[in-house]
Protein backbone atom coordinates (compact mmCIF):
# COMPACT_ATOMS: atom_id res chain seq x y z
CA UNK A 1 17.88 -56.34 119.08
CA UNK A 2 19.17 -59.44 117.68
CA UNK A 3 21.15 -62.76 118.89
CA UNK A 4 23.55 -64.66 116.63
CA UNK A 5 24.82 -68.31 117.32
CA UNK A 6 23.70 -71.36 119.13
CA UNK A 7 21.32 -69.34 121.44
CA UNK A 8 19.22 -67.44 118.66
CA UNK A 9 19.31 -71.55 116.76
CA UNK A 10 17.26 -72.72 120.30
CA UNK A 11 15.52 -70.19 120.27
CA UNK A 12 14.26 -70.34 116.58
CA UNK A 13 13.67 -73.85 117.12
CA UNK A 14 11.37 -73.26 120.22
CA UNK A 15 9.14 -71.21 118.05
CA UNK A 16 8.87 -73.69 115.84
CA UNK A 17 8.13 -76.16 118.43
CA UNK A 18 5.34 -73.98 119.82
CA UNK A 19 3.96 -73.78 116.12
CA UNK A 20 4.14 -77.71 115.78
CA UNK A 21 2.37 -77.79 118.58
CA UNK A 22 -0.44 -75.91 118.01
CA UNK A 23 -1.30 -78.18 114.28
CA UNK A 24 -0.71 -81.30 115.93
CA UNK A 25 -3.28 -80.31 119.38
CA UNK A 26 -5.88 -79.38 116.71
CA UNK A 27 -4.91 -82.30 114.61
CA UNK A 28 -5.63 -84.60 117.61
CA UNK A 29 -8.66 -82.83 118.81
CA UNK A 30 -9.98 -83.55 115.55
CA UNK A 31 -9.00 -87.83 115.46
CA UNK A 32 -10.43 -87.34 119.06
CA UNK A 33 -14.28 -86.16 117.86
CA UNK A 34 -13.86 -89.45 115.27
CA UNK A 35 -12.27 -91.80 118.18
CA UNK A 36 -13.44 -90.86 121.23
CA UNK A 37 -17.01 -91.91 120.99
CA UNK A 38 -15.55 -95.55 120.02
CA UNK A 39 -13.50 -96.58 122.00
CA UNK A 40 -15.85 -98.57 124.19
CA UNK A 41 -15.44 -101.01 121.20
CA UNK A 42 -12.03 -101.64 122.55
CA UNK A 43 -10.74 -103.79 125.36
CA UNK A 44 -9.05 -102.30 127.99
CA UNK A 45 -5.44 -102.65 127.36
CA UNK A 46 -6.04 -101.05 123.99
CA UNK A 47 -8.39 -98.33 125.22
CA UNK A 48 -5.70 -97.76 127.83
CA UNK A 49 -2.93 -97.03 125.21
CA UNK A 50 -4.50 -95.52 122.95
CA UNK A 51 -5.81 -92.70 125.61
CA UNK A 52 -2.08 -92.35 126.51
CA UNK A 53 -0.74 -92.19 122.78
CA UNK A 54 -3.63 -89.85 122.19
CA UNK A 55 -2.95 -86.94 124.95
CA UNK A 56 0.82 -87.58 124.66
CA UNK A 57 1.01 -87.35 121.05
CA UNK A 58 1.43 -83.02 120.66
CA UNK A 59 4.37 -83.69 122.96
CA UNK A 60 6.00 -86.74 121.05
CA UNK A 61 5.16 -84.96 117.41
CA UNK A 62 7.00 -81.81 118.99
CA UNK A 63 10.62 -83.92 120.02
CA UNK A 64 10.09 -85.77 116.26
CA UNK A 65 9.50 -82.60 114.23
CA UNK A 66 12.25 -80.79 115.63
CA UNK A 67 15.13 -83.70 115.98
CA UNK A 68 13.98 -84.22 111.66
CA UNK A 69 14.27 -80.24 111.24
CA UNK A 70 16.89 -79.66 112.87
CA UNK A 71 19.62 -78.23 110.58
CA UNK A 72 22.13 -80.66 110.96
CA UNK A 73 19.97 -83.39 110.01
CA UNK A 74 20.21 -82.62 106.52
CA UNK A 75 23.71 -83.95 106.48
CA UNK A 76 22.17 -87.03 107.21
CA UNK A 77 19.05 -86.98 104.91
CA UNK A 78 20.72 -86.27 101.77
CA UNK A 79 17.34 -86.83 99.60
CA UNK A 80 16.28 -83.55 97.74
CA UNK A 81 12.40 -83.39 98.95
CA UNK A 82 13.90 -83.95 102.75
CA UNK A 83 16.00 -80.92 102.14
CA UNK A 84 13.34 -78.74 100.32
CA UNK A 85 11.19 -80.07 103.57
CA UNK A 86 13.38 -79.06 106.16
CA UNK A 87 15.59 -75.69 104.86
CA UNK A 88 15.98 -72.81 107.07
CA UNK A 89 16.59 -69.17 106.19
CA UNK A 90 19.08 -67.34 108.57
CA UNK A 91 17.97 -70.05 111.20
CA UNK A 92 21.17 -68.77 113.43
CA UNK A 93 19.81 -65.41 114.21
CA UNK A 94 16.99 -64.79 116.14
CA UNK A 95 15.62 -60.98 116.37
CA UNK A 96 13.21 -59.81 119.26
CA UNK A 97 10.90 -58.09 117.06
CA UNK A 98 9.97 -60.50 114.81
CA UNK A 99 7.32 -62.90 114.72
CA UNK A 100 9.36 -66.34 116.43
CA UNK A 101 9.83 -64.28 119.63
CA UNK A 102 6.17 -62.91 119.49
CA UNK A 103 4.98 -66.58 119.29
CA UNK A 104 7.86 -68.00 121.47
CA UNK A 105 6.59 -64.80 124.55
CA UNK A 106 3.41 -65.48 123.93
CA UNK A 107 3.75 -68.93 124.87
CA UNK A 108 5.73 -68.74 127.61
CA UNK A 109 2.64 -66.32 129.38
CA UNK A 110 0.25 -68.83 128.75
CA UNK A 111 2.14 -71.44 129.94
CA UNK A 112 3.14 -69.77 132.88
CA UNK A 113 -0.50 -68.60 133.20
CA UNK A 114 -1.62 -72.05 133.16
CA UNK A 115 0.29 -73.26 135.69
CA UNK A 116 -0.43 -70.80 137.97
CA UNK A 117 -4.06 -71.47 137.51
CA UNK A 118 -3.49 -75.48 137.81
CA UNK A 119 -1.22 -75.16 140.81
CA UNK A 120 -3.90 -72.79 142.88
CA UNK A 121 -6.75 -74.77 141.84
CA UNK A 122 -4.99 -78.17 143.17
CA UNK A 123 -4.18 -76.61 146.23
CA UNK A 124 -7.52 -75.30 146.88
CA UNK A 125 -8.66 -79.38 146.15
CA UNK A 126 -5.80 -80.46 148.19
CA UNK A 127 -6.57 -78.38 151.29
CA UNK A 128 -10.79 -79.45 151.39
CA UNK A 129 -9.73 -83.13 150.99
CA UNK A 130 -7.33 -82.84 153.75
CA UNK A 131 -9.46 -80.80 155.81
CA UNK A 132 -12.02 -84.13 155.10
CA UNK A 133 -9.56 -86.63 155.37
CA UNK A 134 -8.67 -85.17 158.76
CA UNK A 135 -12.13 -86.64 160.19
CA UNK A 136 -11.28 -90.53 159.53
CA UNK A 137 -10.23 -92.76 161.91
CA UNK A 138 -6.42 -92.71 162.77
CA UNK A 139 -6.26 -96.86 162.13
CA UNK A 140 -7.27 -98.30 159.05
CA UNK A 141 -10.22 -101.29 159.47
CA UNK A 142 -8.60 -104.26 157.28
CA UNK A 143 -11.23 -106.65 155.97
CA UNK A 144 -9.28 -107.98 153.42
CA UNK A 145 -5.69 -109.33 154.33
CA UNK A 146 -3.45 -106.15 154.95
CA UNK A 147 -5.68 -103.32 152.89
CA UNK A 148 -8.24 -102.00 154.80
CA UNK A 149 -10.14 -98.49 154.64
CA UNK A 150 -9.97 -95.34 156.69
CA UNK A 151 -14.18 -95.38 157.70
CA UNK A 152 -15.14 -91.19 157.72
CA UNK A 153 -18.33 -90.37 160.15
CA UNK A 154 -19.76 -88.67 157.74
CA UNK A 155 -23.97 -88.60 156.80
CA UNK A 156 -22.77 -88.35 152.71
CA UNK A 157 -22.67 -91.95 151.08
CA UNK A 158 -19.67 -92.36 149.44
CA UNK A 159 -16.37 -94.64 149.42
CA UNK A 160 -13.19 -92.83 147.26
CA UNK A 161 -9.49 -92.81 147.31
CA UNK A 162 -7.34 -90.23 147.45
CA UNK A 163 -3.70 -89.35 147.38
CA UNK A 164 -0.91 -89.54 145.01
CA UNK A 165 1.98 -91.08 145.98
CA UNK A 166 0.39 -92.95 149.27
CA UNK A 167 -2.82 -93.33 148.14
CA UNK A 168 -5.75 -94.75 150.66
CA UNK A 169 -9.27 -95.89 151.11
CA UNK A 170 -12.04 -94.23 152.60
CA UNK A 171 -15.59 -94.76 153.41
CA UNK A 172 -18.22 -92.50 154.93
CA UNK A 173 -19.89 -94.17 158.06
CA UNK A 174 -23.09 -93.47 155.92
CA UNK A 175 -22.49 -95.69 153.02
CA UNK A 176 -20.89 -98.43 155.74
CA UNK A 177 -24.44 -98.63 157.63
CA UNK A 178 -26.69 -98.68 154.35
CA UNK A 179 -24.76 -101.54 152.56
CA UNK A 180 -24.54 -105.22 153.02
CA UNK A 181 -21.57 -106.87 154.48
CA UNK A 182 -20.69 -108.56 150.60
CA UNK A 183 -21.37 -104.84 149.09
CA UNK A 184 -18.32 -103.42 151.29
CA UNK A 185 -16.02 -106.20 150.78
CA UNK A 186 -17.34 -105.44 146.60
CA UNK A 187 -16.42 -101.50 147.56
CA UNK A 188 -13.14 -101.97 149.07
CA UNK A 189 -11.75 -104.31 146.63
CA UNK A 190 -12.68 -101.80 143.88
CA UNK A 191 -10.83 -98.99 145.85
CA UNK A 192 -8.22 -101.64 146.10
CA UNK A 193 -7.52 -101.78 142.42
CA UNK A 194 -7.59 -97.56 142.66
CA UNK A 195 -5.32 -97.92 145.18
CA UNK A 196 -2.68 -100.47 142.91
CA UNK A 197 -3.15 -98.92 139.98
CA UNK A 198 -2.53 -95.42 141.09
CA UNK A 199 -4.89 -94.05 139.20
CA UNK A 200 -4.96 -90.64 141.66
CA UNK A 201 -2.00 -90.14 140.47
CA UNK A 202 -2.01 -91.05 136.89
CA UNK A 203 -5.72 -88.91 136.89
CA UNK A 204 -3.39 -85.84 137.15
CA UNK A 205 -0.75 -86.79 134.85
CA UNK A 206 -3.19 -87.52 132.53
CA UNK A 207 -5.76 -84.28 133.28
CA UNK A 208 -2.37 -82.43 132.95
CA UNK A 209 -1.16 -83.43 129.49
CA UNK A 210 -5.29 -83.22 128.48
CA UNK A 211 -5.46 -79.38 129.54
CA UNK A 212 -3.64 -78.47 126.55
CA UNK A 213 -6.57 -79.19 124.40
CA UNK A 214 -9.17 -77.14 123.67
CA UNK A 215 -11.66 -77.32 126.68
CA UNK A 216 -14.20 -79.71 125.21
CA UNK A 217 -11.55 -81.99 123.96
CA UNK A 218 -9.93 -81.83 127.35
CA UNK A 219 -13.26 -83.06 129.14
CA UNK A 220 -14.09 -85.76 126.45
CA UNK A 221 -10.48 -87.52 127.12
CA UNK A 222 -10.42 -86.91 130.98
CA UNK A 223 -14.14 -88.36 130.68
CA UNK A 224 -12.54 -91.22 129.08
CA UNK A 225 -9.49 -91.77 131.20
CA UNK A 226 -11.74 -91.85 134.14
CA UNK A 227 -14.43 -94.30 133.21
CA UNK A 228 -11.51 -96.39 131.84
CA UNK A 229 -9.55 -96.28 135.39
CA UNK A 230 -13.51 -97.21 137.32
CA UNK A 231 -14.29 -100.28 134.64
CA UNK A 232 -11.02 -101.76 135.26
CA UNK A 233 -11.37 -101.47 139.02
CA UNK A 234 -14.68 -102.90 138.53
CA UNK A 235 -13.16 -105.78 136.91
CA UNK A 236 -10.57 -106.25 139.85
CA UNK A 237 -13.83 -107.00 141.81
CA UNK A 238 -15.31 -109.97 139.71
CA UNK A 239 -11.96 -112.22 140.22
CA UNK A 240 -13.87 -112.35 143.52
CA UNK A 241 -17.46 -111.89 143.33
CA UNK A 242 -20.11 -112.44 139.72
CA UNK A 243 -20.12 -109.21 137.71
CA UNK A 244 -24.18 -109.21 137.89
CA UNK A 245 -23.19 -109.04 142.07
CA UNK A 246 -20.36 -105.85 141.54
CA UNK A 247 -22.92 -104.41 138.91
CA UNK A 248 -26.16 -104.60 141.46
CA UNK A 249 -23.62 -102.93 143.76
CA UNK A 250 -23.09 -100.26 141.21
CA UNK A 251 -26.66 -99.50 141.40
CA UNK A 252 -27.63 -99.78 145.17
CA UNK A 253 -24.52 -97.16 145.69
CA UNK A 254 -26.08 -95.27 143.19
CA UNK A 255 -29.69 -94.93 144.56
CA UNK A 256 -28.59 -94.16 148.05
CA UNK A 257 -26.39 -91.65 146.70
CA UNK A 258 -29.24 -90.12 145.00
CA UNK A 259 -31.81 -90.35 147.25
CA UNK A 260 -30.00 -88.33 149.86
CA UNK A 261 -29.15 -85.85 147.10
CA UNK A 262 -25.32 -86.47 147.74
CA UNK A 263 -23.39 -86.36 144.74
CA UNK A 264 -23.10 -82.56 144.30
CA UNK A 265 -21.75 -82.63 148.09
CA UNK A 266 -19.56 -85.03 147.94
CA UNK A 267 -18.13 -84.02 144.93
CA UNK A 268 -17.38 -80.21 146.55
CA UNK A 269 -14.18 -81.60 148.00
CA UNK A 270 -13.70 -83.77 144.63
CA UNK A 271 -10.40 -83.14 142.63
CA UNK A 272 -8.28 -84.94 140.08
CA UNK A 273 -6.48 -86.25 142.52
CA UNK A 274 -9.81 -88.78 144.09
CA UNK A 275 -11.38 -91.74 142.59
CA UNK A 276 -15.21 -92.07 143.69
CA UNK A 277 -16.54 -95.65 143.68
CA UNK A 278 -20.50 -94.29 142.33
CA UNK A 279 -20.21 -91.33 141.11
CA UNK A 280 -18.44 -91.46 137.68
CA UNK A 281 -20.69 -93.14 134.53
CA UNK A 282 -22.58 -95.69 136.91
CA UNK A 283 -24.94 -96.70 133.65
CA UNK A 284 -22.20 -97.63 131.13
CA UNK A 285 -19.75 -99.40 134.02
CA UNK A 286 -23.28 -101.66 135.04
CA UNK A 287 -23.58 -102.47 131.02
CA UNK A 288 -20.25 -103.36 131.00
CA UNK A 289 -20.48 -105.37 134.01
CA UNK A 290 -23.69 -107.04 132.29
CA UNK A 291 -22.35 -107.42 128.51
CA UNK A 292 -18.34 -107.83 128.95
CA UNK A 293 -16.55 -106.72 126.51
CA UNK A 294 -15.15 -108.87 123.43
CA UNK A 295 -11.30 -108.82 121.81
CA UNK A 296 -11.39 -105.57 119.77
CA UNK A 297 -11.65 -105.46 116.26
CA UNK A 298 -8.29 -105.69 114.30
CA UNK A 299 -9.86 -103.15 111.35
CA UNK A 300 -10.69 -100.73 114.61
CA UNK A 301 -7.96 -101.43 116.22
CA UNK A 302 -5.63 -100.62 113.22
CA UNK A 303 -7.48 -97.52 112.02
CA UNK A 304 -6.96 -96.02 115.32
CA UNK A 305 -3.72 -96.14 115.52
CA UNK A 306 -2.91 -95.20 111.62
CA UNK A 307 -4.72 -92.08 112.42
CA UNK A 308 -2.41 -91.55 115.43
CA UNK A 309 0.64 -92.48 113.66
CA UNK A 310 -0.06 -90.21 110.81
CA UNK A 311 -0.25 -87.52 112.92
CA UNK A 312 3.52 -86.66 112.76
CA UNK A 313 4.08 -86.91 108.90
CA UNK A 314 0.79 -84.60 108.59
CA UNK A 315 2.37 -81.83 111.32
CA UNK A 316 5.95 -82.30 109.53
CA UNK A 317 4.53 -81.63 106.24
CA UNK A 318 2.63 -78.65 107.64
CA UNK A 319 4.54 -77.17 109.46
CA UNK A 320 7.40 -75.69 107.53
CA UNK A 321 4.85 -74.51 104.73
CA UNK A 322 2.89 -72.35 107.71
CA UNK A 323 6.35 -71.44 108.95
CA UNK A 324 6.92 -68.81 105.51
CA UNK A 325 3.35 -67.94 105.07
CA UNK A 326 3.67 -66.66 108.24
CA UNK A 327 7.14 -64.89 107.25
CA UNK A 328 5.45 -63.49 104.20
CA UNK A 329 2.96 -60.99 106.36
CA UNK A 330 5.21 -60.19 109.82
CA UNK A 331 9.51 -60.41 110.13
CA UNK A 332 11.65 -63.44 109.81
């Protein structure tokens, strides 16, 4: 069984798009191994986009590859190489039994598995931290203009926020009684920037586009994102207070966490979705509180991004030459 005409061209073009995919996800998981582990020599703003361009990129690489291949646009690149780049054989009939629906079915399951999995795994996080959240008090306690935190009577340490498109503040009665008065107004303004930033919110977005990666990859960047989104809150806090007072915080949240054994508990109602003020790379956010960090380097800067950018013209000038060696072992 076979389709002719505009349909069988999407199609086609899908299964290319799922085959771009895949070389520019292991293309980026492989500028990730050389990046990653750098990117603390970056300032924030440049940390920030680069995370973004980085988890984004598959996506953008797919929409470039396939706007440049698409058949049409060889009216408008007349150049020879452009047109022995981008030719198509029979690119207006699709057949079910050959291998662009195999690879176009096959990715539709896994796509469709892997929502299903996210979707009950969020609401399993969503229900526990509602069935927690359900414990604060009804009105928030503002100790700093018009944000103030929902206080939990709960014996686990912690302070977090939560929520994605409302998100709020809370802190356990626990941590309230074992900190100092300038400590809380240190722990709420951090939540604060959580809670301006959206970074809930942008957690998932972000956690979302990562899962596409191979599952080491995927933890690396999400591991990255997150002690991004807690250094910047933590630099919200010194406009108000000295960064050796937010960093001593840090650590006095830290050892009351762990002598009461806490973290694992507090983190069995942890999702995505939450941003915990001590639990998340204490150690490098106090160093960074201690030994701020300077404007990037322009050489680091620019190599980062080259091997971003060149992440397209590598997939484009893959792609195609994968697309018949495949076609010389299985159907057109």
């Amino acid at each position: 069984m076979m389709l002719v005409g505009n349909v069988a061209i999407t199609l086609n073009l899908l299964s290319i798009a799922v085959l771009t995919f895949a070389i520019s996800v292991a293309l980026v998981a492989v500028i990730s191994l050389f990046t990653l582990p750098r990117l603390v020599q970056l300032t924030f703003g440049i940390r920030k986009l680069f995370l973004w361009a980085l988890v984004t990129a598959p996506w953008w690489v797919v929409i470039s590859c396939i706007a440049f291949l698409w058949p049409r646009q060889q009216d408008v690149f007349p150049s020879v190489w452009l047109n022995e780049l981008a030719h198509w054989h029979h690119i207006d009939i699709f057949s079910f039994t050959s291998w662009h629906a195999i690879t176009l079915f096959s990715a539709f399951a896994y796509l469709l598995w892997s929502i299903t999995k996210t979707v009950h795994i969020r609401k399993k996080q969503s229900s526990a931290m509602a069935s927690l959240i359900s414990l604060s008090d009804i009105d928030p306690k503002a100790i700093i203009g018009k944000q103030g935190y929902y206080s939990l009577p709960m014996t686990i340490p912690t302070a977090f926020t939560s929520g994605l498109l409302n998100p709020k503040i809370y802190v356990t009665s626990a941590l309230i009684a074992k900190v100092s008065e300038q400590e809380l107004d240190i722990i709420v303004r951090h939540e604060m920037a959580h809670v301006d930033a959206r970074d809930p919110m942008f957690k998932v977005v972000f956690a979302t586009f990562a899962a596409f990666f191979p599952s080491t990859v995927t933890g690396n960047l999400v591991k990255q994102f997150t002690l991004l989104t807690e250094q910047l809150a933590d630099s919200a806090a010194t406009k108000e207070y000295d960064n050796l007072d937010v960093a001593q915080t840090l650590i006095n949240v830290a050892r009351i966490q762990r002598s009461g054994d806490s973290i694992a508990t507090s983190l069995s109602c942890d999702g995505l979705q939450t941003s915990y003020f001590g639990n998340d790379q204490t150690s490098l956010r106090v160093q960074g509180l201690i030994s701020p960090m300077v404007p990037s380097s322009r050489l680091a800067i620019r190599l980062a991004f080259i091997l971003v950018a060149f992440t397209p013209l590598l997939t484009a000038s893959t792609v195609d030459s994968l697309h018949h060696f495949i076609e010389t072992f299985f159907t057109h």
